[in-house]
PDB file of N, CA and C in Angstrom:
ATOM      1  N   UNK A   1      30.787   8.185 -12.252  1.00  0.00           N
ATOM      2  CA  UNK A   1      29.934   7.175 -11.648  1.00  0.00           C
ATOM      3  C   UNK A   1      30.259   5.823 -12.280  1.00  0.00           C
ATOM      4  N   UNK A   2      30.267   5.064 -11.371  1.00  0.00           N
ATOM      5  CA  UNK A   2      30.703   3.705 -11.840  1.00  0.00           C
ATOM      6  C   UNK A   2      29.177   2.619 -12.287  1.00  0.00           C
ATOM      7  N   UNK A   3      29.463   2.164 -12.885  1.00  0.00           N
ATOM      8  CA  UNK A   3      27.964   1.118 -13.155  1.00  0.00           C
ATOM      9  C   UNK A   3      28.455  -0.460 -12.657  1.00  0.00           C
ATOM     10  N   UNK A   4      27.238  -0.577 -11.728  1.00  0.00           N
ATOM     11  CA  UNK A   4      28.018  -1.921 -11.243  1.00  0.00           C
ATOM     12  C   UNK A   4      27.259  -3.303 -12.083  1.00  0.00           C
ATOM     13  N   UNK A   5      27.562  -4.291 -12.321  1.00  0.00           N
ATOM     14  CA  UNK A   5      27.205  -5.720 -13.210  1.00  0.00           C
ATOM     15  C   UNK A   5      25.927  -5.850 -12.010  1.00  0.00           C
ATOM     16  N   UNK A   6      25.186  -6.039 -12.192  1.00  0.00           N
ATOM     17  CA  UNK A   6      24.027  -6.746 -12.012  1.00  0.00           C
ATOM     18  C   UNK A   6      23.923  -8.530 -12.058  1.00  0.00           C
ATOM     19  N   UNK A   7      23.725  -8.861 -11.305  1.00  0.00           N
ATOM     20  CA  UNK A   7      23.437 -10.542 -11.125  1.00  0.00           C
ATOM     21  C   UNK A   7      22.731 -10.640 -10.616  1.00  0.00           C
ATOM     22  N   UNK A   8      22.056 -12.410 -10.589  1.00  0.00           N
ATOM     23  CA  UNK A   8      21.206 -12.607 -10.183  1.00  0.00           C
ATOM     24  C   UNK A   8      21.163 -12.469  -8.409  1.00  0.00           C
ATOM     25  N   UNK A   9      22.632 -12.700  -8.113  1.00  0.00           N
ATOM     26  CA  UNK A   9      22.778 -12.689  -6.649  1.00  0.00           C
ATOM     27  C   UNK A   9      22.515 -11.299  -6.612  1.00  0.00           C
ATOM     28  N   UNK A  10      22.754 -10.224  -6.783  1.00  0.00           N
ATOM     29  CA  UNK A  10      22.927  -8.656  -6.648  1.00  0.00           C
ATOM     30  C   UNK A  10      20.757  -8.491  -6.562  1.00  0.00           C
ATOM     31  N   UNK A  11      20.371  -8.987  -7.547  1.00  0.00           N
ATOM     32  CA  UNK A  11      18.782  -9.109  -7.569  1.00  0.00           C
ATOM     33  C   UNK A  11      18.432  -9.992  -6.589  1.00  0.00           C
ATOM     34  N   UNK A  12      18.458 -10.844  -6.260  1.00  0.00           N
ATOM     35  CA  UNK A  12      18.313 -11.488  -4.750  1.00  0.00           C
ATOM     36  C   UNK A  12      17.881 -10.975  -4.080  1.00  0.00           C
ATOM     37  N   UNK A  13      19.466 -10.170  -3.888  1.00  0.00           N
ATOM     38  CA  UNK A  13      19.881  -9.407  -2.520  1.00  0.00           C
ATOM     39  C   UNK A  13      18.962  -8.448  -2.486  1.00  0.00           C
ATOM     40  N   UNK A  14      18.567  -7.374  -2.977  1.00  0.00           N
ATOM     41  CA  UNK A  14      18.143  -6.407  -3.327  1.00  0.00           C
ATOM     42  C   UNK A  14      16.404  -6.812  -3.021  1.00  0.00           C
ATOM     43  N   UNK A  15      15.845  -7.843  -3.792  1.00  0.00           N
ATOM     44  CA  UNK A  15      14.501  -7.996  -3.155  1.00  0.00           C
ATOM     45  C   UNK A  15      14.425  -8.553  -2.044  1.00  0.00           C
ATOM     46  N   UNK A  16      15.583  -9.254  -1.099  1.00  0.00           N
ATOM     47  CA  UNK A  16      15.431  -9.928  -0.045  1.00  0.00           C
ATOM     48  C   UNK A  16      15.103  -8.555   0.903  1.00  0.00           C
ATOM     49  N   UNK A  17      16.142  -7.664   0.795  1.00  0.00           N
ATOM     50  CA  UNK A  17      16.379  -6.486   1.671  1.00  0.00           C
ATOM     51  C   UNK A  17      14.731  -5.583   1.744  1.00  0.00           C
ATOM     52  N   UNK A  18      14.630  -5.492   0.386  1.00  0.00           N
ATOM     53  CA  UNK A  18      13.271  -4.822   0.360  1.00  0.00           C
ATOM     54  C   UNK A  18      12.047  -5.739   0.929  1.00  0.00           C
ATOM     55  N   UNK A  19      12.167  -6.869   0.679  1.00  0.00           N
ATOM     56  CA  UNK A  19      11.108  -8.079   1.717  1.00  0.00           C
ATOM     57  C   UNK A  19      11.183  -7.489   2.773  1.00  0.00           C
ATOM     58  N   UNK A  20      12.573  -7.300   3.999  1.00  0.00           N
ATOM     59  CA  UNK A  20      12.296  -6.939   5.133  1.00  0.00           C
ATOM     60  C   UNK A  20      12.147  -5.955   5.053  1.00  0.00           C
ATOM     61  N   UNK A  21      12.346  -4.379   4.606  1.00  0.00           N
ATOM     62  CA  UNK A  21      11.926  -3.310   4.746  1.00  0.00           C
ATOM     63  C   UNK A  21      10.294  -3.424   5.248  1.00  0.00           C
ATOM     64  N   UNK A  22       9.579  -4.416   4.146  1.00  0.00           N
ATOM     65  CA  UNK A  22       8.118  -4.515   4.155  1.00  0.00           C
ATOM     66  C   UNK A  22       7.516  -5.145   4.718  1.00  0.00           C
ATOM     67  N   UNK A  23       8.335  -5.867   5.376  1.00  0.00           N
ATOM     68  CA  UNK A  23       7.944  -6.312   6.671  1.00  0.00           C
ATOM     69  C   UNK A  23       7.729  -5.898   8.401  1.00  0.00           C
ATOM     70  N   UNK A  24       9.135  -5.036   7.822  1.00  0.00           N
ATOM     71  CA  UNK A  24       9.313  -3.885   9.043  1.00  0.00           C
ATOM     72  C   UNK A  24       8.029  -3.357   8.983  1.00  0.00           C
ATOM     73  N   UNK A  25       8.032  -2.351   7.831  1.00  0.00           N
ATOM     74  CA  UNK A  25       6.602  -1.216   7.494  1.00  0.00           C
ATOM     75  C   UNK A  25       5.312  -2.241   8.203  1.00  0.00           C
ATOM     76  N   UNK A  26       5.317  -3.220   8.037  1.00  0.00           N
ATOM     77  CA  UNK A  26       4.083  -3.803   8.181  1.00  0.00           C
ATOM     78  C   UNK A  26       3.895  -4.395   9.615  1.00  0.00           C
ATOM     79  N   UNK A  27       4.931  -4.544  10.061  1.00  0.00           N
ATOM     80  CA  UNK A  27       4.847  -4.718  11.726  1.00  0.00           C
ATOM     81  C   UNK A  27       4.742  -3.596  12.862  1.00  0.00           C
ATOM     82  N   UNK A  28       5.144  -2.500  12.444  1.00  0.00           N
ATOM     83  CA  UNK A  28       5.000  -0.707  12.494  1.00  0.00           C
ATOM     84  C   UNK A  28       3.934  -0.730  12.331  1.00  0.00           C
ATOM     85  N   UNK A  29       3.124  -0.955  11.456  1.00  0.00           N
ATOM     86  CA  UNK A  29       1.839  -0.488  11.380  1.00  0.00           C
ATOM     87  C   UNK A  29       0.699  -1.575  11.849  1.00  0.00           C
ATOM     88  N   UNK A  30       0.996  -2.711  11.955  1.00  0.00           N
ATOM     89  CA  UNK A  30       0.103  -3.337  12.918  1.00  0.00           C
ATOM     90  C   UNK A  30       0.082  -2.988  14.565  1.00  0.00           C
ATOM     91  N   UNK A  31       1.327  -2.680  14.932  1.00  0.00           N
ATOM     92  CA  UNK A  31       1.212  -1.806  16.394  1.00  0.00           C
ATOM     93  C   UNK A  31       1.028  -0.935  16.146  1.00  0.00           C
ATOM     94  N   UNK A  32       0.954   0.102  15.316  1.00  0.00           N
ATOM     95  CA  UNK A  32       0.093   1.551  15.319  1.00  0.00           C
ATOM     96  C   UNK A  32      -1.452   1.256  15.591  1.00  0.00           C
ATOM     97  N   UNK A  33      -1.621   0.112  14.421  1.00  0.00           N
ATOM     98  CA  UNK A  33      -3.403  -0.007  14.559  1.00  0.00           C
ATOM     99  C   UNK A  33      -3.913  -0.652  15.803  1.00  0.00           C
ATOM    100  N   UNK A  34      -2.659  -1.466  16.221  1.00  0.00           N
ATOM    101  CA  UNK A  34      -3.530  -1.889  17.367  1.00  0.00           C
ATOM    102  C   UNK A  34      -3.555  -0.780  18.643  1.00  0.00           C
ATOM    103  N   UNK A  35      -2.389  -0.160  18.529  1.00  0.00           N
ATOM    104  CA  UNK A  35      -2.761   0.917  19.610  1.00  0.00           C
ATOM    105  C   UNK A  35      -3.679   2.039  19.475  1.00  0.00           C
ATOM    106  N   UNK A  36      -3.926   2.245  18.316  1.00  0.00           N
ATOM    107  CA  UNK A  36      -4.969   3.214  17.865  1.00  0.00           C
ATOM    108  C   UNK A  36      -6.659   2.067  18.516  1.00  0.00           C
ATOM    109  N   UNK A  37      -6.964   0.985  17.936  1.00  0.00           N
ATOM    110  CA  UNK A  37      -7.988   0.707  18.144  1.00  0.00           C
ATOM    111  C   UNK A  37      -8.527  -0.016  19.780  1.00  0.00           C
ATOM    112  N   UNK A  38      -7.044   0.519  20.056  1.00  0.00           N
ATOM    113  CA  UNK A  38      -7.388   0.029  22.119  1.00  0.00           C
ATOM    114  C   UNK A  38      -7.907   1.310  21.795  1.00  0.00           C
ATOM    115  N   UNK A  39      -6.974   2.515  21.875  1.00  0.00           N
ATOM    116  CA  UNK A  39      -7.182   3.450  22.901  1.00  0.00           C
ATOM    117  C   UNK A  39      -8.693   4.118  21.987  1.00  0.00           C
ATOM    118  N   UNK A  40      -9.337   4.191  20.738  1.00  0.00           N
ATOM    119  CA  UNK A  40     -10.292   3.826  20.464  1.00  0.00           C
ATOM    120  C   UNK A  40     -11.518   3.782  21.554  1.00  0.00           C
ATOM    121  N   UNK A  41     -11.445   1.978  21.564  1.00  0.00           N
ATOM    122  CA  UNK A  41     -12.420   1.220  23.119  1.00  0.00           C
ATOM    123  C   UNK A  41     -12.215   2.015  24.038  1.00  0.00           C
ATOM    124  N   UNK A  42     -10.960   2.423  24.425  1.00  0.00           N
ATOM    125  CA  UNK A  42     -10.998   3.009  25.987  1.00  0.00           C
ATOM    126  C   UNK A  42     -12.197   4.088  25.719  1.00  0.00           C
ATOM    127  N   UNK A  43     -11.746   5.183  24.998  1.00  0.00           N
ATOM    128  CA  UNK A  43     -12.989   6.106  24.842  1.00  0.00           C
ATOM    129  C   UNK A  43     -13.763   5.979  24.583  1.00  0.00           C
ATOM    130  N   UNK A  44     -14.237   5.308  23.854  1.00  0.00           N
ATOM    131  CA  UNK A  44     -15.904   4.886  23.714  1.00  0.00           C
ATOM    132  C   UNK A  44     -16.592   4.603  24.558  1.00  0.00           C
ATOM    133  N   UNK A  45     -15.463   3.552  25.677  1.00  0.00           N
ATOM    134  CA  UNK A  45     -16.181   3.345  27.002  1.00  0.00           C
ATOM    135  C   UNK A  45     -16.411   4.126  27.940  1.00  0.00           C
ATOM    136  N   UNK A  46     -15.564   5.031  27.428  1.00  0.00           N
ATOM    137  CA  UNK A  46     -15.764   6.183  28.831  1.00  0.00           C
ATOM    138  C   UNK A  46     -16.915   6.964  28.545  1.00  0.00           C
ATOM    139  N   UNK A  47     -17.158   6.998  27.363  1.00  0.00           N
ATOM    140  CA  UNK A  47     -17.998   7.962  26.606  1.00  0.00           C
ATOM    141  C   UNK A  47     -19.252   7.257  26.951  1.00  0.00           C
ATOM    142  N   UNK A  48     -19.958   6.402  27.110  1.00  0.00           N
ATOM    143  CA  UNK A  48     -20.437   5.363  26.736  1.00  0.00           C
ATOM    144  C   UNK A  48     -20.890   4.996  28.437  1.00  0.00           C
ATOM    145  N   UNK A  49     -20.023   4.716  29.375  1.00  0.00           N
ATOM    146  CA  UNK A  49     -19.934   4.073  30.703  1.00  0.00           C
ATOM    147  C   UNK A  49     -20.109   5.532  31.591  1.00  0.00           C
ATOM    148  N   UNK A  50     -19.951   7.112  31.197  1.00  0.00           N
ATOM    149  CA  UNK A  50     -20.261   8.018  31.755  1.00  0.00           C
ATOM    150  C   UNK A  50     -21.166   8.952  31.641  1.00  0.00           C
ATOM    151  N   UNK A  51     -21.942   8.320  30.560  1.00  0.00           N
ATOM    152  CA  UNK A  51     -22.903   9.075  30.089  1.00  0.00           C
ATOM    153  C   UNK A  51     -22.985  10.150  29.802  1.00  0.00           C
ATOM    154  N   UNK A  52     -20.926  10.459  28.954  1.00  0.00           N
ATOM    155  CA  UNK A  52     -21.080  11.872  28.648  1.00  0.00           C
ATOM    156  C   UNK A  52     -21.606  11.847  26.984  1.00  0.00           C
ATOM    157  N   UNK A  53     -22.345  13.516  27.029  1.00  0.00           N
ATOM    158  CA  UNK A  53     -22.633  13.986  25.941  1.00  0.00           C
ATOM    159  C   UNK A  53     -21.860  14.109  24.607  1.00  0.00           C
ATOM    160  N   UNK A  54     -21.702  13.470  23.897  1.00  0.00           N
ATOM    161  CA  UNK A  54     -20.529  13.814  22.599  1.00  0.00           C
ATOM    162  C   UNK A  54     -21.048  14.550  21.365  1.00  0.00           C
ATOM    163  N   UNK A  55     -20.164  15.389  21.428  1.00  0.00           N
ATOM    164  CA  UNK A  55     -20.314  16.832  21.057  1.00  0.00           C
ATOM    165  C   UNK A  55     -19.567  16.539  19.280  1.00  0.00           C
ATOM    166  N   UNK A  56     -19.291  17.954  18.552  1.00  0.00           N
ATOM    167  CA  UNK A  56     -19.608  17.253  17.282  1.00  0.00           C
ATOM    168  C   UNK A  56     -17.790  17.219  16.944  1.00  0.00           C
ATOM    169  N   UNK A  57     -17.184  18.021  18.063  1.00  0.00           N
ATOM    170  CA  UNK A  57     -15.675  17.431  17.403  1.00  0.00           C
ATOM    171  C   UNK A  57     -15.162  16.743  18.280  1.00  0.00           C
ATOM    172  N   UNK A  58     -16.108  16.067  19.348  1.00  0.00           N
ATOM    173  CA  UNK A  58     -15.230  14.340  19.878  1.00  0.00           C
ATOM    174  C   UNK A  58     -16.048  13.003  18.933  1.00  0.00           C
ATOM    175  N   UNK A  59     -16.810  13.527  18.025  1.00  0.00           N
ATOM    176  CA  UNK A  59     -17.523  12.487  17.139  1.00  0.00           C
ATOM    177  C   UNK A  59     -16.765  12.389  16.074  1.00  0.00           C
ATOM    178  N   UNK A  60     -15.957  14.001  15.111  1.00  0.00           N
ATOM    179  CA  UNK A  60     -15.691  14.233  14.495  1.00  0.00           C
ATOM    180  C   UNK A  60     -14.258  13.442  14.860  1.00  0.00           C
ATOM    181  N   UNK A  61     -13.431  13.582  15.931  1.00  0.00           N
ATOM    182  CA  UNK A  61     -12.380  12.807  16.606  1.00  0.00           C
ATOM    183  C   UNK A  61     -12.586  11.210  16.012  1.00  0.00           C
ATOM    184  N   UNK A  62     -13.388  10.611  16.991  1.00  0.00           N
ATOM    185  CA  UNK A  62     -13.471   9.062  17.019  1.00  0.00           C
ATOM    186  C   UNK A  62     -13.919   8.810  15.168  1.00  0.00           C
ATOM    187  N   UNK A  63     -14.493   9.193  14.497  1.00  0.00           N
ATOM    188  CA  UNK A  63     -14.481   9.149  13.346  1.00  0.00           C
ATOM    189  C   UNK A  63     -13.083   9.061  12.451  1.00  0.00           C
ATOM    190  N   UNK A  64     -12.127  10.451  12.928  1.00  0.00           N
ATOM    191  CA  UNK A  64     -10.509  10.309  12.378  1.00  0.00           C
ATOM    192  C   UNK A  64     -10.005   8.983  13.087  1.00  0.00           C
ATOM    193  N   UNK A  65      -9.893   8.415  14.216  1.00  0.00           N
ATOM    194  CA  UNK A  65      -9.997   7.659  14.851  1.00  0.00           C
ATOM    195  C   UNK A  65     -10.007   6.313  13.692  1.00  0.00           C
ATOM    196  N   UNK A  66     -11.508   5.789  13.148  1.00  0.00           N
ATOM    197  CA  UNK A  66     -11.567   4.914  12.348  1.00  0.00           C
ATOM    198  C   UNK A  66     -11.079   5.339  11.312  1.00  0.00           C
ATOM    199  N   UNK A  67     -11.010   6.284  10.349  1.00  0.00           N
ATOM    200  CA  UNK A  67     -10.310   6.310   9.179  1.00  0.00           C
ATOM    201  C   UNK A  67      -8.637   6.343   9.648  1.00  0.00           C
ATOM    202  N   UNK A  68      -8.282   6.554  10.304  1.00  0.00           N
ATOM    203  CA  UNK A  68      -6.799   5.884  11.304  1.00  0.00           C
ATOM    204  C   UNK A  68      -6.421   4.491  10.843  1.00  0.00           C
ATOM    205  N   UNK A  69      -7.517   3.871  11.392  1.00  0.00           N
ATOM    206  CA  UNK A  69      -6.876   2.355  11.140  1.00  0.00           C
ATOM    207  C   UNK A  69      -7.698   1.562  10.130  1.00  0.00           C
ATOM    208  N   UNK A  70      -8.661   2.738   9.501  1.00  0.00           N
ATOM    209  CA  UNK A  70      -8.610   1.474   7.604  1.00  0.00           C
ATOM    210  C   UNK A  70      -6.808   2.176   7.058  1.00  0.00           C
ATOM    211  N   UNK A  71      -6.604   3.497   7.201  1.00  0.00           N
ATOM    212  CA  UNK A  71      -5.535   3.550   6.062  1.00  0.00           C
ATOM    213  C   UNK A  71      -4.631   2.824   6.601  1.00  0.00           C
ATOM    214  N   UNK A  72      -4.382   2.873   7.690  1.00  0.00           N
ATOM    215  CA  UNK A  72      -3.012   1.572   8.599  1.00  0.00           C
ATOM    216  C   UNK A  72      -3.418   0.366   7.906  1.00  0.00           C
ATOM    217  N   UNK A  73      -4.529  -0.627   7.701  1.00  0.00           N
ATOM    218  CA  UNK A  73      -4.891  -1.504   7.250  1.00  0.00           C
ATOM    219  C   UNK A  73      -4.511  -1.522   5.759  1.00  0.00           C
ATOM    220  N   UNK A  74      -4.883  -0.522   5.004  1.00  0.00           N
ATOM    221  CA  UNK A  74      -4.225  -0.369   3.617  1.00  0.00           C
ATOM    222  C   UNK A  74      -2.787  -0.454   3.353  1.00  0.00           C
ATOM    223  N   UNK A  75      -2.215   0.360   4.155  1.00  0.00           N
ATOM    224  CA  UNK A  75      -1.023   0.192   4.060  1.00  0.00           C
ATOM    225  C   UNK A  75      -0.435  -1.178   4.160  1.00  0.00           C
ATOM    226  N   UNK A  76      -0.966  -1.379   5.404  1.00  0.00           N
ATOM    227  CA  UNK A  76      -0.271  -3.001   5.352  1.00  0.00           C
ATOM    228  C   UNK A  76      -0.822  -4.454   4.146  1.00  0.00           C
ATOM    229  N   UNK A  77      -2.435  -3.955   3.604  1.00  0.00           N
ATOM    230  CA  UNK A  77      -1.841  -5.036   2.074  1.00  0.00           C
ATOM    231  C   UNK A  77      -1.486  -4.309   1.222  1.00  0.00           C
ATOM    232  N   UNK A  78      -1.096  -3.322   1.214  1.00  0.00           N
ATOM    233  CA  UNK A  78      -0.214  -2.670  -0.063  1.00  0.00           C
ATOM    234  C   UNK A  78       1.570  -3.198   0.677  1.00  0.00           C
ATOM    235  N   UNK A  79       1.878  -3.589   1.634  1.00  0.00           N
ATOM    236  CA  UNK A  79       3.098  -4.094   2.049  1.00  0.00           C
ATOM    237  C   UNK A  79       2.899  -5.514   1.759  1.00  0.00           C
ATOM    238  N   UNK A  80       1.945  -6.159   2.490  1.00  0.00           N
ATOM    239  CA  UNK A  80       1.788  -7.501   1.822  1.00  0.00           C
ATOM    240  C   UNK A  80       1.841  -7.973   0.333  1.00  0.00           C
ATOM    241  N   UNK A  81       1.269  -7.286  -0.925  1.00  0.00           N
ATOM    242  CA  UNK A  81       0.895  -7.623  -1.776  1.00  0.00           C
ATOM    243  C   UNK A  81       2.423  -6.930  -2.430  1.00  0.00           C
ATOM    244  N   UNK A  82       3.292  -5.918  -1.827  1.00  0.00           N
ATOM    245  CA  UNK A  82       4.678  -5.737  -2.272  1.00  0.00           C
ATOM    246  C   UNK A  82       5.965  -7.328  -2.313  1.00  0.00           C
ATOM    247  N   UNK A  83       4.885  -7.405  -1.054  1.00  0.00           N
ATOM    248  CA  UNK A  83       6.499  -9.013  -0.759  1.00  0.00           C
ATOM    249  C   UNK A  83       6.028  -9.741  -1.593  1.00  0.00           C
ATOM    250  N   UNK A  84       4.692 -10.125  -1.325  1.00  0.00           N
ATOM    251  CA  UNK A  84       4.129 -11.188  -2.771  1.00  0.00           C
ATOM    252  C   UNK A  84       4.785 -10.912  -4.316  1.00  0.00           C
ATOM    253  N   UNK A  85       5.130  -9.776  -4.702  1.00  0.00           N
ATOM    254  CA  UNK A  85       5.617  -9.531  -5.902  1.00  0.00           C
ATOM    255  C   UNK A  85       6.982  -9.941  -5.854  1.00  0.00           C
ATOM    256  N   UNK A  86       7.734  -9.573  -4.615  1.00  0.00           N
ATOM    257  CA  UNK A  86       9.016  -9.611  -4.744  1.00  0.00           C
ATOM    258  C   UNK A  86       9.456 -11.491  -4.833  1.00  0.00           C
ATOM    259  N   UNK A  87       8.551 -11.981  -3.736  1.00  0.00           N
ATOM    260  CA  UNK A  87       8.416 -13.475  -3.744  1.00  0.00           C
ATOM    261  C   UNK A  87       8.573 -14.075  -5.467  1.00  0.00           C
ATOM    262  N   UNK A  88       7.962 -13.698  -6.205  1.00  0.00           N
ATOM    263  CA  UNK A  88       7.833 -13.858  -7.426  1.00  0.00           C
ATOM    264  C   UNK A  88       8.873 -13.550  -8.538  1.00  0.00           C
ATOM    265  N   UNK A  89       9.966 -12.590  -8.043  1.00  0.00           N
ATOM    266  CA  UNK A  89      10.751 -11.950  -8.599  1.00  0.00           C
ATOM    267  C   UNK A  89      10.650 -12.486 -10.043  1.00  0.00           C
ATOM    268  N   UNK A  90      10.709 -12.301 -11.409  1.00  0.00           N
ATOM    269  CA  UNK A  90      10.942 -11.978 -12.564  1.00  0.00           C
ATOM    270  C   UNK A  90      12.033 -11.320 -12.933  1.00  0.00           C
ATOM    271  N   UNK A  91      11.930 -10.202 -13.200  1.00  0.00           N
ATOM    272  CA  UNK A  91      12.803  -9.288 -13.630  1.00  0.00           C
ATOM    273  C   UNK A  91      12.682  -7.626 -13.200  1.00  0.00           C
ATOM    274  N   UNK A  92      13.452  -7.042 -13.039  1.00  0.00           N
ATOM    275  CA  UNK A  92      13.223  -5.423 -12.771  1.00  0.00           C
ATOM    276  C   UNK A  92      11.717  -4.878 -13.524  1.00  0.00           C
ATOM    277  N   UNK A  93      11.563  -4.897 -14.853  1.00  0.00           N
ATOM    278  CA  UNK A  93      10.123  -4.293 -15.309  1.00  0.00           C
ATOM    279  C   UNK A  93       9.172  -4.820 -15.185  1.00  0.00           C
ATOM    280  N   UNK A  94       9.665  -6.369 -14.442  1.00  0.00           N
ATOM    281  CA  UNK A  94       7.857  -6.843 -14.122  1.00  0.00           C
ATOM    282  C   UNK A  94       7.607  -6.296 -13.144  1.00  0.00           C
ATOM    283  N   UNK A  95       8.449  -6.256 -12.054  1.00  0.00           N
ATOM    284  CA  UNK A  95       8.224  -5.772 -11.052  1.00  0.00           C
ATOM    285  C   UNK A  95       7.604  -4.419 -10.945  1.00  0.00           C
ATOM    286  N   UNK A  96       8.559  -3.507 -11.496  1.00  0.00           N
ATOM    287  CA  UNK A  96       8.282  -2.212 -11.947  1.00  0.00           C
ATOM    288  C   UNK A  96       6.763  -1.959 -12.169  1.00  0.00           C
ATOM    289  N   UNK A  97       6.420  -3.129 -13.456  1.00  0.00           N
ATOM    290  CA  UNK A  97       4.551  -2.835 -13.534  1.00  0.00           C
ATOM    291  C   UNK A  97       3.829  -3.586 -12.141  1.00  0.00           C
ATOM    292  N   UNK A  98       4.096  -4.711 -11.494  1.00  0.00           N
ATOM    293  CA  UNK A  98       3.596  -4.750 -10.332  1.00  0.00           C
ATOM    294  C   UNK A  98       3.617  -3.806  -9.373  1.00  0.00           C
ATOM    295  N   UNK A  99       4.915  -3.283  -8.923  1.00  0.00           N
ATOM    296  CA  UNK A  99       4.396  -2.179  -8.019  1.00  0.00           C
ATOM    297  C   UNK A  99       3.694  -0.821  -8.755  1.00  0.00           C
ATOM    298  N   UNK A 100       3.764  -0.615  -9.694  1.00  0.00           N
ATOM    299  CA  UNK A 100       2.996   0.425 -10.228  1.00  0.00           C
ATOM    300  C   UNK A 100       1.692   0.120  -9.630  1.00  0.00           C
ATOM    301  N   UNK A 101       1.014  -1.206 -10.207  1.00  0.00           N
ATOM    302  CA  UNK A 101       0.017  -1.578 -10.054  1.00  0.00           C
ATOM    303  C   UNK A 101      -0.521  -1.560  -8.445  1.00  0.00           C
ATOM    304  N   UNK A 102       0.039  -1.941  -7.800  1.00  0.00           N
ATOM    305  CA  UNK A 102       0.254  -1.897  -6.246  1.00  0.00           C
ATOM    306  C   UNK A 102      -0.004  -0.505  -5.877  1.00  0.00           C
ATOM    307  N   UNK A 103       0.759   0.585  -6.385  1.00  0.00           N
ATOM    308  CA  UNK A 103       0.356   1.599  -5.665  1.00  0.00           C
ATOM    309  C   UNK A 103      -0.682   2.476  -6.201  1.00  0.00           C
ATOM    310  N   UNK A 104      -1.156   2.036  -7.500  1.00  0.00           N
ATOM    311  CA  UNK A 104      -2.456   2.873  -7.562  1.00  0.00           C
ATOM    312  C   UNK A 104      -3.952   2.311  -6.953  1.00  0.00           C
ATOM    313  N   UNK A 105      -3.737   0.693  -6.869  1.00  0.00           N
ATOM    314  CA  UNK A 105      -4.341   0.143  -5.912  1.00  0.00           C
ATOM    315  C   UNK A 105      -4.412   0.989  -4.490  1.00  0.00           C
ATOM    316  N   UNK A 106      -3.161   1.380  -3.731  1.00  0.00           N
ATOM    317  CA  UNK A 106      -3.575   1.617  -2.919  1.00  0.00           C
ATOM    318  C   UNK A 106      -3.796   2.910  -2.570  1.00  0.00           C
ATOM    319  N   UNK A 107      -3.568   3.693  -3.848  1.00  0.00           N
ATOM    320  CA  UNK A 107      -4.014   5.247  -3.882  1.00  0.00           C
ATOM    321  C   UNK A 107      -5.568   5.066  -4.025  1.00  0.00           C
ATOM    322  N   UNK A 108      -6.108   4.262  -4.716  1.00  0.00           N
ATOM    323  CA  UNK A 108      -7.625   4.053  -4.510  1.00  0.00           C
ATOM    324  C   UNK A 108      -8.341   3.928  -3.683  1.00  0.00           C
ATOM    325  N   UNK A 109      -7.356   2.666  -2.476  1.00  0.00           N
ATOM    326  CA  UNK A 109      -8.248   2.475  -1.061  1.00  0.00           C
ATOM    327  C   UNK A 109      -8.270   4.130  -0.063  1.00  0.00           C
ATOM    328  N   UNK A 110      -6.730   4.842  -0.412  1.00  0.00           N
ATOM    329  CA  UNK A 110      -6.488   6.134   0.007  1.00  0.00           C
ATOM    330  C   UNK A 110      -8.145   6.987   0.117  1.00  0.00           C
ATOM    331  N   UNK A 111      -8.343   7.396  -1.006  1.00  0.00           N
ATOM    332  CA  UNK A 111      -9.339   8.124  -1.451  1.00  0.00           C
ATOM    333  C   UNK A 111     -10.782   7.689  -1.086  1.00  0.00           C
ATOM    334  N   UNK A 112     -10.869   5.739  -1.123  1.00  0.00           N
ATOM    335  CA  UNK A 112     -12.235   5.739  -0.566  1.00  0.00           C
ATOM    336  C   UNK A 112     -12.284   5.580   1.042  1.00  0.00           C
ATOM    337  N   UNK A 113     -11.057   5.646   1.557  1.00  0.00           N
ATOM    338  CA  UNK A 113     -11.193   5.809   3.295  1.00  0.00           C
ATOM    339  C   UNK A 113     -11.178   6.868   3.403  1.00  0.00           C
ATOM    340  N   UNK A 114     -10.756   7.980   3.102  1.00  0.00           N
ATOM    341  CA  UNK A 114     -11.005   9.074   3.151  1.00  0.00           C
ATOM    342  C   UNK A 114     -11.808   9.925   4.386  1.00  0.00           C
ATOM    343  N   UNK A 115     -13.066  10.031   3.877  1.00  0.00           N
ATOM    344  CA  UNK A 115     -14.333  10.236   4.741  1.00  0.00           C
ATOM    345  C   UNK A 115     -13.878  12.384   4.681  1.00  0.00           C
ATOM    346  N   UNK A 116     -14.301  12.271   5.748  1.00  0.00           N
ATOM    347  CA  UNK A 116     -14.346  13.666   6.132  1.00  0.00           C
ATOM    348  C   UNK A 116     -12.871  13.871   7.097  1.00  0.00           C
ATOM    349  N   UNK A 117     -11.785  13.334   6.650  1.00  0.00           N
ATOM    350  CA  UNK A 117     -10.774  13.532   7.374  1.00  0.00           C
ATOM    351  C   UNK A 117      -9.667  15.108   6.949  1.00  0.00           C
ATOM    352  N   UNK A 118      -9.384  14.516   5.380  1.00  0.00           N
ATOM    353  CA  UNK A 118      -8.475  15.507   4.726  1.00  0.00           C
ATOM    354  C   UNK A 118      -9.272  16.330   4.115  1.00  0.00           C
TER     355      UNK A 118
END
């Protein structure tokens, strides 16, 4: 295995690339949430505009439903608050403790959206 020199251009490059990765991730998941929270409305309205009865696993549904799009929402400032770090670049171990920090942050929001899903 070869070890390649490291520069500042090589570090650049490397957080530029990962910027768009997290940008990608985060544009992915704003059309997930938004298609999750149409089709959401649609049912509610139907539910709602037909005066059907909702029973305890189309409640239990529209419930996964909202915990759907808080964790989509998490995800995307745990992508936001990734570029913000990279924006900042330092050095490999700052970073390193920023995203550490980043993802137990968002193992936290994980656990309190939660609900009765998993």
């Amino acid at each position: 295995m070869q070890l390649v020199e490291v520069t500042q251009e090589s570090e650049a490059a490397v957080c530029d690339v990962l910027g768009q990765i997290f940008m990608h991730i985060k544009s992915v998941q704003e059309d997930i949430a938004r298609l999750n929270f149409e089709s959401m409305e649609k049912i509610n309205d139907l539910v709602f505009d037909s005066g059907i009865e909702v029973n305890e696993e189309t409640f239990v549904a529209l419930q996964h439903q909202d915990i759907l799009t808080q964790q989509l929402g998490a995800v995307s400032e745990l992508s936001d608050m990734l570029q913000k770090h990279l924006q900042n670049f330092d050095n490999y171990e700052t970073l390193e403790s920023k995203f550490l920090s980043a993802l137990e942050i968002a193992k936290a929001k994980k656990e309190a959206f939660r609900g009765n899903a998993f």
